[in-house]
C-alpha atoms as a PDB file:
ATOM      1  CA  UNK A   1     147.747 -45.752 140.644  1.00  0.00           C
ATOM      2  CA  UNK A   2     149.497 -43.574 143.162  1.00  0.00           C
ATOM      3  CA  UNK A   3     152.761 -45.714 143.017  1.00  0.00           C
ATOM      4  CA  UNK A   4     152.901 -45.038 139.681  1.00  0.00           C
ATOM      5  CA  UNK A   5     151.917 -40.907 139.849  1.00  0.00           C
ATOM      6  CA  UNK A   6     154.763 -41.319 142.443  1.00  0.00           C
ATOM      7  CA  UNK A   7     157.102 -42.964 140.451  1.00  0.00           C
ATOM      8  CA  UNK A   8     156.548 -40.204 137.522  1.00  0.00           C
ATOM      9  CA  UNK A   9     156.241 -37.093 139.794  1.00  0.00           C
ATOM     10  CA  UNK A  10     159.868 -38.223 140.746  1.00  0.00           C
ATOM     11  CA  UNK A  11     161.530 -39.027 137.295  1.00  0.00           C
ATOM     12  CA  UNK A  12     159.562 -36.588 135.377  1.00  0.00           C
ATOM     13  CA  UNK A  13     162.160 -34.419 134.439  1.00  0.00           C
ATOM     14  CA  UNK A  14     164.633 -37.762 132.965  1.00  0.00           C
ATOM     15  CA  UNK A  15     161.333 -38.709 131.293  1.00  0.00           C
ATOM     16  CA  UNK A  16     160.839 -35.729 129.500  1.00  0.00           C
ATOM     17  CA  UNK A  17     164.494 -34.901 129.065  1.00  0.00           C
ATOM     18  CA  UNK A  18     164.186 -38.275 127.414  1.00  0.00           C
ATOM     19  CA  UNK A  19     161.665 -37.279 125.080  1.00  0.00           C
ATOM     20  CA  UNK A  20     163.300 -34.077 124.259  1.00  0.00           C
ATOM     21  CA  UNK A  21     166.183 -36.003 123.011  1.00  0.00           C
ATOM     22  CA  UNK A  22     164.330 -38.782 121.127  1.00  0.00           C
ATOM     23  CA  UNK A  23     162.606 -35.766 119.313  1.00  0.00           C
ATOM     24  CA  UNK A  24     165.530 -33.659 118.527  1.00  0.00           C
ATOM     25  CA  UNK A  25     167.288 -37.197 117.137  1.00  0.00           C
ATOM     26  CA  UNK A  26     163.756 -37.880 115.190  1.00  0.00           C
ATOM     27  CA  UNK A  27     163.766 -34.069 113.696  1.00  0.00           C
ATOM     28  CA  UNK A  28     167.754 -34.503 112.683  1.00  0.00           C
ATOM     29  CA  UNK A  29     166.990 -37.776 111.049  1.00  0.00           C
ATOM     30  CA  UNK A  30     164.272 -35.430 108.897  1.00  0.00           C
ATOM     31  CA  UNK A  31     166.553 -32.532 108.017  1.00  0.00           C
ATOM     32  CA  UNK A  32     168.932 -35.107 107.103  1.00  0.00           C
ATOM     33  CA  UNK A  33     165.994 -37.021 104.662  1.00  0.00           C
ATOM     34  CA  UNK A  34     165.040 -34.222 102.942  1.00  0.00           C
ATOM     35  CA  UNK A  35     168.493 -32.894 102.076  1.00  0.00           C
ATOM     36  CA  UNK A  36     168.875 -36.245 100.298  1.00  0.00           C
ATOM     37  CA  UNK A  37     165.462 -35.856  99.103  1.00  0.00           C
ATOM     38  CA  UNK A  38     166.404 -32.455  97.700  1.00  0.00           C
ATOM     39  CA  UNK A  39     169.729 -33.553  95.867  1.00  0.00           C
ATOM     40  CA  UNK A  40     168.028 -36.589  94.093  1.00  0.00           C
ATOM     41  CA  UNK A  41     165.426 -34.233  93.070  1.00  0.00           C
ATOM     42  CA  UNK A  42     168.054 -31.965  91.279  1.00  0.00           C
ATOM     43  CA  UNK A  43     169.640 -35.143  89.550  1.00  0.00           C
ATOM     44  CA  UNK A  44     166.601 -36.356  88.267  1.00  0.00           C
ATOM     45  CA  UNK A  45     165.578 -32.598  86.973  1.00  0.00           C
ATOM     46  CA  UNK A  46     169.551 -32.005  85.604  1.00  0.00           C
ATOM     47  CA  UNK A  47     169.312 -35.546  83.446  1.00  0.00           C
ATOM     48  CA  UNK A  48     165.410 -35.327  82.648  1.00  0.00           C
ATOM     49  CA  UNK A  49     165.631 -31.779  82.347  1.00  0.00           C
ATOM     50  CA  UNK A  50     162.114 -31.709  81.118  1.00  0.00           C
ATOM     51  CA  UNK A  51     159.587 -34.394  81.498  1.00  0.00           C
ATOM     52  CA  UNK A  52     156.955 -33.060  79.546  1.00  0.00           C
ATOM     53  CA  UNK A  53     158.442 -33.328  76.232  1.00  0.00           C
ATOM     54  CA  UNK A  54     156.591 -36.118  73.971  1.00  0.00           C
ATOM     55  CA  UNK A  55     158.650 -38.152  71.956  1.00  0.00           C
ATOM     56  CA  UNK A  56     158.320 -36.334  69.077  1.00  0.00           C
ATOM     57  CA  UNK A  57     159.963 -32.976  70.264  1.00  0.00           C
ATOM     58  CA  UNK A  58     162.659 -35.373  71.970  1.00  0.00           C
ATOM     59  CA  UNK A  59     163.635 -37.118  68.603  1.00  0.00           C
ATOM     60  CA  UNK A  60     163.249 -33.131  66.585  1.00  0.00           C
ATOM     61  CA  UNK A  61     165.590 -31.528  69.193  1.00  0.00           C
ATOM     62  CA  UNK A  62     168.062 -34.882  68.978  1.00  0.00           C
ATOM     63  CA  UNK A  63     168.311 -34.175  65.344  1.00  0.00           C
ATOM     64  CA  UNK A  64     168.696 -30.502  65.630  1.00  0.00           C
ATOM     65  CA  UNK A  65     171.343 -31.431  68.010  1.00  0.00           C
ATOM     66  CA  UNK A  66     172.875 -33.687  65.225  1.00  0.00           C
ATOM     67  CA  UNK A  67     172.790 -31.351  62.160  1.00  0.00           C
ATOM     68  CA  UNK A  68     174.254 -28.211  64.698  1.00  0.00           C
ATOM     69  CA  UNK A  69     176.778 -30.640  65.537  1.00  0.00           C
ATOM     70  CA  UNK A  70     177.563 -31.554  61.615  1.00  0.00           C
ATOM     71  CA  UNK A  71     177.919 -28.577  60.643  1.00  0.00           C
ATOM     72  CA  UNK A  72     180.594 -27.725  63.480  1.00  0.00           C
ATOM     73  CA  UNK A  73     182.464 -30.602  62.152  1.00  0.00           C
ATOM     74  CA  UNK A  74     182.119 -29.601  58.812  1.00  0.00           C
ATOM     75  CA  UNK A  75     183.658 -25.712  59.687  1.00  0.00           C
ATOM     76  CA  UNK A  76     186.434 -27.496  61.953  1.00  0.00           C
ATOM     77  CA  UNK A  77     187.457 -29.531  59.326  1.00  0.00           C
ATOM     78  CA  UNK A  78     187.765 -26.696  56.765  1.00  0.00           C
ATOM     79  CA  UNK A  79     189.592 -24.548  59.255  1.00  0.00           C
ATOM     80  CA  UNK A  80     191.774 -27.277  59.441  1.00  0.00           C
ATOM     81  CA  UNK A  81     192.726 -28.066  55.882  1.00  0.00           C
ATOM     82  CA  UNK A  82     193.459 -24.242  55.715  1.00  0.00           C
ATOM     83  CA  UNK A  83     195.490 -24.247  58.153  1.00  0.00           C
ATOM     84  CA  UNK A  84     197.514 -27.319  56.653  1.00  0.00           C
ATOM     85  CA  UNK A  85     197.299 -25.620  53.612  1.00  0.00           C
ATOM     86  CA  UNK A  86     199.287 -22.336  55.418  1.00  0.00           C
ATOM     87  CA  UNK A  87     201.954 -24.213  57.592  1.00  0.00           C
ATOM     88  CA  UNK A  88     203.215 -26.602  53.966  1.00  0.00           C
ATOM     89  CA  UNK A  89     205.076 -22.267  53.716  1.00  0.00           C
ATOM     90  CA  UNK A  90     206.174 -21.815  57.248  1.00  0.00           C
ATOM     91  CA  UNK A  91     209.995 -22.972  58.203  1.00  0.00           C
ATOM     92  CA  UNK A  92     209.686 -26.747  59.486  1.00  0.00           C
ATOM     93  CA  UNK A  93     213.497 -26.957  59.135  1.00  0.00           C
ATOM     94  CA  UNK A  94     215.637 -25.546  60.989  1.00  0.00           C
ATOM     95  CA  UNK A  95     219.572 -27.142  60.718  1.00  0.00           C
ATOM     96  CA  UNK A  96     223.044 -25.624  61.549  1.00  0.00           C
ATOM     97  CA  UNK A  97     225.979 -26.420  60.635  1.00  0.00           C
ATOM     98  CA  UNK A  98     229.247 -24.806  62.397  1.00  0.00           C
ATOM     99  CA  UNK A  99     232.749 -25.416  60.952  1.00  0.00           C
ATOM    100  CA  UNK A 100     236.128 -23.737  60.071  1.00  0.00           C
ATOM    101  CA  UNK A 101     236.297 -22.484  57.036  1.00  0.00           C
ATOM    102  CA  UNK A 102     239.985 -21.337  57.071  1.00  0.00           C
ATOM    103  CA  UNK A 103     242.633 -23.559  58.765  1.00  0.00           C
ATOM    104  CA  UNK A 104     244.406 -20.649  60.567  1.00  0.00           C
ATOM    105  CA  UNK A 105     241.462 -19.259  62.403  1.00  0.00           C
ATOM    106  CA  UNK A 106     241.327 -22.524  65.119  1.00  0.00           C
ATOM    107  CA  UNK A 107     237.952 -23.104  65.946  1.00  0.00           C
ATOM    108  CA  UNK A 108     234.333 -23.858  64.280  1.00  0.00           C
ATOM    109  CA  UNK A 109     233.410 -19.709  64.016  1.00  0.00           C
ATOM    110  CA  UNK A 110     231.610 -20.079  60.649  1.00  0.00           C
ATOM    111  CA  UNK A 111     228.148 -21.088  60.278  1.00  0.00           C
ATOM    112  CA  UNK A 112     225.456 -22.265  57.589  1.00  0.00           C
ATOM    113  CA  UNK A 113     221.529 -22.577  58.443  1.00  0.00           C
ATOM    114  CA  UNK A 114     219.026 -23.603  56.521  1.00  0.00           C
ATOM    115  CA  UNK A 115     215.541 -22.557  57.108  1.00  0.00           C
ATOM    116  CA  UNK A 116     213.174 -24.386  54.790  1.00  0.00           C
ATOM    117  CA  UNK A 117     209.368 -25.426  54.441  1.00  0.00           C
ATOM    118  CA  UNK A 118     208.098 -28.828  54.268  1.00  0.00           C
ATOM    119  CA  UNK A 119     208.989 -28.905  50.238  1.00  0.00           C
ATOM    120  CA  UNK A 120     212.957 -27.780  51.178  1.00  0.00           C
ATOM    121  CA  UNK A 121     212.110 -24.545  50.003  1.00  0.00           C
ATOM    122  CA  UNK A 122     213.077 -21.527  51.772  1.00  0.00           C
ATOM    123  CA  UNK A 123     217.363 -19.882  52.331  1.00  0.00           C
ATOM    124  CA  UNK A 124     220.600 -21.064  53.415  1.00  0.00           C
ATOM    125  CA  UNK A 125     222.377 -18.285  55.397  1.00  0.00           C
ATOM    126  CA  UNK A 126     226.435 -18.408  55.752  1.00  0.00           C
ATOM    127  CA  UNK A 127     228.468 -16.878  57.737  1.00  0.00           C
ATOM    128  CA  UNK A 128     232.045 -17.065  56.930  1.00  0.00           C
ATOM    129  CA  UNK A 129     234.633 -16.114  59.529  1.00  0.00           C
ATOM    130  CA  UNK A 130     238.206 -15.419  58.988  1.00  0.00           C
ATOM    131  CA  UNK A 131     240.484 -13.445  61.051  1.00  0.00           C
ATOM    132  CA  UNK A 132     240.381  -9.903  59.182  1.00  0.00           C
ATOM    133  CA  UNK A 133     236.720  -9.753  58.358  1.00  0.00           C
ATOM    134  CA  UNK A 134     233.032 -11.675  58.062  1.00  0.00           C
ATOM    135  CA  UNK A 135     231.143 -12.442  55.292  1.00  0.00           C
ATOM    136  CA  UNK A 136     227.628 -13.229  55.117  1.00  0.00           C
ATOM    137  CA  UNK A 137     225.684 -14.278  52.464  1.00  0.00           C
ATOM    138  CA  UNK A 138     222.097 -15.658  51.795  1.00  0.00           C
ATOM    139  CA  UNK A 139     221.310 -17.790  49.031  1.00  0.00           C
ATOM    140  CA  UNK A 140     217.369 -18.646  48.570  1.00  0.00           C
ATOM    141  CA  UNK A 141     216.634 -22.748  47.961  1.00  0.00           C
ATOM    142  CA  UNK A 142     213.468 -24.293  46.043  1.00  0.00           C
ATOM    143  CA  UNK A 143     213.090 -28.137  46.336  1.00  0.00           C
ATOM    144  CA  UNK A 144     216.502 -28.321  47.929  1.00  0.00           C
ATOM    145  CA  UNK A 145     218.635 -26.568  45.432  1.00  0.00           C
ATOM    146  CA  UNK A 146     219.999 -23.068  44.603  1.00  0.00           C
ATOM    147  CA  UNK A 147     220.495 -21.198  41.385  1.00  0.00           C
ATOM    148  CA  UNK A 148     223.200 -20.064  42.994  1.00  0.00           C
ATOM    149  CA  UNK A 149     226.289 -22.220  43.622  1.00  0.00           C
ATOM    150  CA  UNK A 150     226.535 -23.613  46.916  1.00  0.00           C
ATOM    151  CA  UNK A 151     229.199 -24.619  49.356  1.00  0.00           C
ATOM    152  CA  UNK A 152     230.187 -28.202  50.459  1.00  0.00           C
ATOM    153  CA  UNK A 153     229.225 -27.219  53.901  1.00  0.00           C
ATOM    154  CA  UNK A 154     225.577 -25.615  52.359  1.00  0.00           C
ATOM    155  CA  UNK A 155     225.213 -28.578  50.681  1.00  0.00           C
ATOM    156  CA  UNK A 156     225.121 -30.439  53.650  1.00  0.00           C
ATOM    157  CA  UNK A 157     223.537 -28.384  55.951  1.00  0.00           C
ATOM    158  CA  UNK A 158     219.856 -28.915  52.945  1.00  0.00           C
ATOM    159  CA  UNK A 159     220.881 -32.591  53.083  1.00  0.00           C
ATOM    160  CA  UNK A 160     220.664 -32.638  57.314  1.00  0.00           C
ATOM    161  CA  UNK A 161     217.520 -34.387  58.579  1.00  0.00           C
END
């Protein structure tokens, strides 16, 4: 028995310096557990979110859920075929045509556009350049004609795809 109070009298401190680290490793290994612990708990509460609920308040909140979501579909689709409804009105074509209208001016300085809805409806807008003056003129278009007599080159600027 004294051999061995020897032996521990003289390693006493690497015995409990030895203990100290086996229990500091043992309470890491428990901080580190109940982190884990703590983030499966919040998964299970985030996709359970209640676990009281019978089946029947389950299966009335589901079709709540349903008929709120039907009638969002419902108010999307009639903002949609509004909106359809508005753009058929707003310019979808947009086409230019540049050109010379007068053989001594040298280069293409005149212009036609056409700015028309998705029926061809809408203007054709020259510009006609010679060398002592400009011209401009605006002619309005329904279903791709004019009551108004139109030049070759407006012709073909409503024929453009």
């Amino acid at each position: 028995m004294e051999q061995i109070n020897e032996i521990l009298s003289g390693n006493l401190l690497v015995i409990v310096a030895v203990l100290l680290v086996l229990l500091i490793f043992l309470l890491a290994m428990l901080v580190n557990l109940n982190s884990k612990l703590r983030k499966l708990q919040w998964k299970y509460d985030y996709f359970t979110k209640s676990t009281t609920m019978d089946l029947d308040e389950v299966l009335t909140q589901t079709l709540t859920d349903l008929r709120a979501a039907e009638a969002n579909i419902t108010a999307l689709e009639k903002s949609r075929d509004e909106l359809r409804l508005r753009l058929k009105n707003c310019v979808q074509n947009l086409r230019v045509l540049r050109y010379n209208a007068f053989d001594n001016t040298g280069s293409d300085l005149s212009y036609s556009i056409a700015l028309t809805d998705e029926e061809n409806n809408g203007v054709v807008i020259s510009s006609i350049y010679g060398r002592e003056e400009n011209r401009c003129y605006a002619k309005p278009v329904t279903a791709g004609k004019s009551h108004y007599v139109l030049s070759k080159e407006e012709e073909e600027v409503l024929q453009q795809k």
